[in-house]
Structures are given as C-alpha cells and as structure tokens.
Protein backbone atom coordinates (compact mmCIF):
# COMPACT_ATOMS: atom_id res chain seq x y z
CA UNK A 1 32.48 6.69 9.56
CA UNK A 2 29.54 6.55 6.99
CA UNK A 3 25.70 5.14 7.84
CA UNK A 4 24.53 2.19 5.56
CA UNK A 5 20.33 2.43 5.17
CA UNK A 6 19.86 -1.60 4.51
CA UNK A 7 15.80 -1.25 3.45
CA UNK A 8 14.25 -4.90 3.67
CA UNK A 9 10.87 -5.58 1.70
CA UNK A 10 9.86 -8.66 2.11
CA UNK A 11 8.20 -10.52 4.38
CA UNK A 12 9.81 -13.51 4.40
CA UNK A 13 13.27 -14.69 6.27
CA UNK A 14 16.70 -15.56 4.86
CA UNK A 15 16.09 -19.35 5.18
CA UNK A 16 13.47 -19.03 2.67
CA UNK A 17 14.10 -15.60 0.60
CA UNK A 18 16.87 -15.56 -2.38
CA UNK A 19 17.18 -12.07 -2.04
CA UNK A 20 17.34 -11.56 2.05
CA UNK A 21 19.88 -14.53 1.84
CA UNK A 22 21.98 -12.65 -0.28
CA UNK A 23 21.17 -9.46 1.80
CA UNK A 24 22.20 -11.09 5.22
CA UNK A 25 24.97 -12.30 3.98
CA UNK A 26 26.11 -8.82 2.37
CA UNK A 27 25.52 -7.54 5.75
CA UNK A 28 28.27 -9.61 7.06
CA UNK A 29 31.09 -8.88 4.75
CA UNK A 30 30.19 -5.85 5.12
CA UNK A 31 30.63 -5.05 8.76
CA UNK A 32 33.87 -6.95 8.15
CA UNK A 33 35.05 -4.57 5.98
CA UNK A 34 33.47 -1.78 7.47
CA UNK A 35 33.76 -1.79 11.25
CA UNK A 36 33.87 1.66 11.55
CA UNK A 37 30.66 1.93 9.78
CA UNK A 38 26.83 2.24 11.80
CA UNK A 39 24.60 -0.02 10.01
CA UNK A 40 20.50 1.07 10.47
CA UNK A 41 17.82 -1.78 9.29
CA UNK A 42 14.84 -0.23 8.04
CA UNK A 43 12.37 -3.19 7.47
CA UNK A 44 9.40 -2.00 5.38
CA UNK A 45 7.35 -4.78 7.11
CA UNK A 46 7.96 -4.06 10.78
CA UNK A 47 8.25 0.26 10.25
CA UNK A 48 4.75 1.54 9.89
CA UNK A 49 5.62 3.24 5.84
CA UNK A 50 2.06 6.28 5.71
CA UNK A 51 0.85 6.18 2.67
CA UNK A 52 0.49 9.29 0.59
CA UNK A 53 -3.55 9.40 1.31
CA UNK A 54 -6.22 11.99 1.34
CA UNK A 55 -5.26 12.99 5.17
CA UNK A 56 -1.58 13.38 4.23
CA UNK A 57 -2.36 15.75 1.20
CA UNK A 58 -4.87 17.88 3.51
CA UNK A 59 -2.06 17.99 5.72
CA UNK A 60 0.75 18.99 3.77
CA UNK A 61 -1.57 21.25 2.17
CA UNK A 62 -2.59 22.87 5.40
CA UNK A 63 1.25 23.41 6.64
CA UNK A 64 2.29 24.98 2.99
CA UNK A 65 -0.48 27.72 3.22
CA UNK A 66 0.40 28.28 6.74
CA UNK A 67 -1.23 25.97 9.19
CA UNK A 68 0.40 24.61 12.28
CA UNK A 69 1.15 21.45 13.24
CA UNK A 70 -1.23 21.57 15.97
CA UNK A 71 -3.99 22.40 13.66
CA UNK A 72 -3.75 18.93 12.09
CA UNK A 73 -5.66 15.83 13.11
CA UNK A 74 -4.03 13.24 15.80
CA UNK A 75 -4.17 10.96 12.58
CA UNK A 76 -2.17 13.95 10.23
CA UNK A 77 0.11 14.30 13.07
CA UNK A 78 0.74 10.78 13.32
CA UNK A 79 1.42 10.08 9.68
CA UNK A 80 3.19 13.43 8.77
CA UNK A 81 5.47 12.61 11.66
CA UNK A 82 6.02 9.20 10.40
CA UNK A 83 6.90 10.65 7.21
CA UNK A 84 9.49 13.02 8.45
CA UNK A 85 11.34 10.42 10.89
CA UNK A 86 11.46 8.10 7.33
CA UNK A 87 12.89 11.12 4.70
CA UNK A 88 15.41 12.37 7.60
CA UNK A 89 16.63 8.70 8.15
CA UNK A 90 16.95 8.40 4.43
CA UNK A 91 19.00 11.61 3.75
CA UNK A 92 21.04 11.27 6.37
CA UNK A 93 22.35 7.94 5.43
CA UNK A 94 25.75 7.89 3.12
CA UNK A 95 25.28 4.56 1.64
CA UNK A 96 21.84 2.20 0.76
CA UNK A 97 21.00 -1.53 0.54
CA UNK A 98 17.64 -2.36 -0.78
CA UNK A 99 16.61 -5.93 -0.90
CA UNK A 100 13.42 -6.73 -2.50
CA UNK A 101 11.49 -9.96 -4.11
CA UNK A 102 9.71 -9.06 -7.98
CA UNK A 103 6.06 -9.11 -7.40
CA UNK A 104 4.65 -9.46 -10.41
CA UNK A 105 6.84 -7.41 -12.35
CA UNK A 106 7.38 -5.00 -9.37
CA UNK A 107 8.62 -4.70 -6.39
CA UNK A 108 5.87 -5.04 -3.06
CA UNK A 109 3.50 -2.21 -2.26
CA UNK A 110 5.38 -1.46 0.80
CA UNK A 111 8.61 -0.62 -1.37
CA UNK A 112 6.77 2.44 -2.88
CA UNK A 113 5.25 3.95 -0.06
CA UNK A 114 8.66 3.79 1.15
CA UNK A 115 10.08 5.72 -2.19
CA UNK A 116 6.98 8.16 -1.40
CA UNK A 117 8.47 9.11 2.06
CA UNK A 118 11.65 10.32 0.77
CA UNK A 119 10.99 12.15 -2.83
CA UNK A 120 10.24 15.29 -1.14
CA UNK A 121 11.04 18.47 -2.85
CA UNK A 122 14.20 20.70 -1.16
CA UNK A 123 14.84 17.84 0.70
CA UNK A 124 16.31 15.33 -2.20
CA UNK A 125 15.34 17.31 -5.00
CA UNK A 126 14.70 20.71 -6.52
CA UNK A 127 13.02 21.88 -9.27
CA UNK A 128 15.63 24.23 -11.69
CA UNK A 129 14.74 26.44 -15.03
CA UNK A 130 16.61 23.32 -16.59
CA UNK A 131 14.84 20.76 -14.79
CA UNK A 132 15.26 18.71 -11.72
CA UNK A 133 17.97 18.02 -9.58
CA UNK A 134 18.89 15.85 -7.47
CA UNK A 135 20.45 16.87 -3.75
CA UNK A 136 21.45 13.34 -2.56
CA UNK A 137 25.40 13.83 -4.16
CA UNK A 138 28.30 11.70 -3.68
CA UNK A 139 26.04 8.42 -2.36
CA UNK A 140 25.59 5.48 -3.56
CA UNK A 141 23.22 2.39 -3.79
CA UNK A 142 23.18 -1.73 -3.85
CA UNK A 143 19.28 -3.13 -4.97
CA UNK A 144 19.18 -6.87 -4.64
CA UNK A 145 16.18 -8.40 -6.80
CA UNK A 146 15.19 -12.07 -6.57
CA UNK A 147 12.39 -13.17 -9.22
CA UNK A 148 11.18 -16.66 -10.52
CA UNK A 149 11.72 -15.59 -13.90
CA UNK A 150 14.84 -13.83 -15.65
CA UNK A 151 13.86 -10.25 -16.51
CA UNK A 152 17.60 -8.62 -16.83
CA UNK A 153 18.10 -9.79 -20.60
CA UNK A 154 16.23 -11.97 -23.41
CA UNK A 155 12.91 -11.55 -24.31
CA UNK A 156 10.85 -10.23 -21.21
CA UNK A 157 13.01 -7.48 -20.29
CA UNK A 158 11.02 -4.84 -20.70
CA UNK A 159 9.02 -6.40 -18.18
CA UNK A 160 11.18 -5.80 -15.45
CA UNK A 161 9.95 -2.93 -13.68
CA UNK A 162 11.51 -2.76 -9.91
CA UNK A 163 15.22 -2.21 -10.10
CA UNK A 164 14.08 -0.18 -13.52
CA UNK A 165 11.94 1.96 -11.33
CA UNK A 166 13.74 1.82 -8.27
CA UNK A 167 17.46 3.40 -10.43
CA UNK A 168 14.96 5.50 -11.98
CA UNK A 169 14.12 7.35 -8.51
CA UNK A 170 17.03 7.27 -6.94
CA UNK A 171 19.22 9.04 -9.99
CA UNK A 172 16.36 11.25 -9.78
CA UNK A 173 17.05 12.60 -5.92
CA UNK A 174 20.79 12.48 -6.88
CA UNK A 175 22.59 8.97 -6.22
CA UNK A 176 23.89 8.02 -9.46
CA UNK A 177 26.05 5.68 -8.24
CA UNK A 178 23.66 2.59 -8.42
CA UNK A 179 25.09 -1.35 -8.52
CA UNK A 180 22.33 -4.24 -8.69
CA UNK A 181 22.70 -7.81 -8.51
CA UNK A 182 19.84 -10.01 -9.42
CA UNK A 183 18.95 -13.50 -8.59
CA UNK A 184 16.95 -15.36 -11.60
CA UNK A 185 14.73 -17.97 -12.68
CA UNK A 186 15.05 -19.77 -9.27
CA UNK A 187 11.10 -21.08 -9.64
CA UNK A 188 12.49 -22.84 -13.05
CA UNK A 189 16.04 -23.52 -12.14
CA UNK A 190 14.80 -27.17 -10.30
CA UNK A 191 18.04 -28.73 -9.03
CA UNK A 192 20.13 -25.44 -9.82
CA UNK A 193 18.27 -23.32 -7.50
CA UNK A 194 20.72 -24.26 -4.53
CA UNK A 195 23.44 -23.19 -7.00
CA UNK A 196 21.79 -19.92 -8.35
CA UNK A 197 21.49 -18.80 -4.57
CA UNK A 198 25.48 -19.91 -3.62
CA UNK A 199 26.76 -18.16 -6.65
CA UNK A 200 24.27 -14.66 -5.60
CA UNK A 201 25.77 -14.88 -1.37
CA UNK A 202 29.08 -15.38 -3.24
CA UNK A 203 28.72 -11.97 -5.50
CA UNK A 204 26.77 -10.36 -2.87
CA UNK A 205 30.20 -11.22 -0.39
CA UNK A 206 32.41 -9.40 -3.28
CA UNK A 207 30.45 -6.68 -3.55
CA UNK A 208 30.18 -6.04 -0.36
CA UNK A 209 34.45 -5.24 0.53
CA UNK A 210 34.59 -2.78 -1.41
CA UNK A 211 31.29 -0.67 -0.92
C-alpha cells in the first residue's frame, strides 16, 4: 500500500477551478486504480501552513544551541509544532498531487509556506562535500497548473515560474520523478474553455491509472 499527499492551493471549488476539476477528477481514477492505496488531503487553505517568521527562527535557533521545547513561547510551540506535523506528513507520503492556480506568474502564497515546511535539512536533504542531496528517493510527483495565459511554450515562457519552481524544489529534496499537466489560456479560449477543461479531466483520468 503506498500514501498519496494530494496538496490543494486554491481557494476556490471544482465547479469553478480548472485545475481542482482536473484534481478531483484525478482523485477518482485514482482510487479506482488504487484501492489499496490511503489517500491524505492536505488543503493549504483549511491547514494552518506557519510561516518561516522572526518567532520561528528564534525558535529553531534556540533548540539548535540547546534549548528545550519548553523554553519556547506558547506561540514558538504552536508554530514549530505545526511545522513538524506538516514535514513528517510530507516525508512519509510515497506519492504527491499538487494542484495549484498561476498567480501572477506564481503559484499562491500559501503554496510556499507550504514548500518552507518541508525543505528541512536531514530530513529531505543533506548538505555533501559535492553538494546537496536529496533524501526523498524512489517518489514521485503530479503538479496540476491552471493559468489564463499559456506559459509552457511560445514567447512568455520564461515567465512561468510555479511548476518551474515547484520541479525545482522537489528534485532538490530527492523526487526526480516529476509529471505536470497544465491547463492554458482558458481566460482567452472564449467558447473553447469548456473544451480546454474536458480534454485536461480527460489527461488528468490517464494519468492517473498508472501512477
């Protein structure tokens, strides 16, 4: 049996979000597929994601020189707690989803201080005398993207700077393994929008028997 992490960010609902659409519907082929399989929702809008702020660093910084946890703040406790429950949910899963809108060029705010919680060193990476590397081995990733625009090829491109980021990170802790599938141009697409969004359920179904 392996654990599928699906990470929703975006605030929205399938009858009205490309991407969670797709993402649902992935979610249903999937467990099709893969009864066997435990599948854990992790939505970035309903999970209170700590941000990396000034109490987390005084925290941190406090338990690496040898402080206790019951030395910290009810706020540090709180949030470095948060933190933990997050990165051990995240490393113990075999398999990711992320499903996430572009925001202006991005992904939301949420999706980052999500990618904070879990790029922790010795936990999905280590520093080497030949560089990084990552721990997460033998995993692997889906990253649905919807955007208004098309950013995956012509002349804005290099523009595109979620699933860039986001494949970026994740080959960094170790999970090379990385597919994306990304719904485009839907704000310009007029009467092909309904079509755009058919044909990304459609690959999102395929991709999803054989994950």
């Amino acid at each position: 049996m392996s654990t599928l992490l699906y990470v929703t960010a975006h605030p929205g609902n399938p009858e009205t979000s490309y991407s969670l659409s797709a993402g649902e519907q992935f979610l249903q082929a999937y467990r099709e597929s893969h009864p066997q399989d435990e599948v854990v929702h992790v939505d970035l809008y309903q999970r209170n994601i700590p941000h990396i702020d000034a109490d987390v660093l005084d925290a941190w910084g406090k338990l690496q020189t040898g402080g206790t946890f019951n030395q910290l703040t009810e706020i540090q406790q709180q949030k470095v707690t948060q933190l933990n429950e997050l990165l051990e949910e995240f490393v113990a899963a075999d398999k990711y989803v992320f499903v996430t809108p572009m925001w202006n060029f991005s992904y939301p705010p949420v999706m980052k201080a999500y990618i904070d919680s879990f790029c922790v060193r010795a936990k999905t990476f280590k520093y080497t005398e030949n560089g990084p590397v990552g721990l997460l081995q033998n995993k692997k990733a889906f990253h649905i993207q919807a955007s208004g625009g098309v950013y995956s090829s012509g002349p804005v491109a290099d523009r595109e700077n979620g699933n860039r980021h986001l494949e970026t990170v994740l080959h960094f802790v170790g999970i090379t393994d990385v597919q994306h599938l990304f719904i485009e141009g839907v704000s310009t697409a007029g009467e092909r929008a309904p079509q755009i969004k058919a044909e990304s359920i459609e690959q999102a179904r395929s991709i999803a028997q054989t994950f």
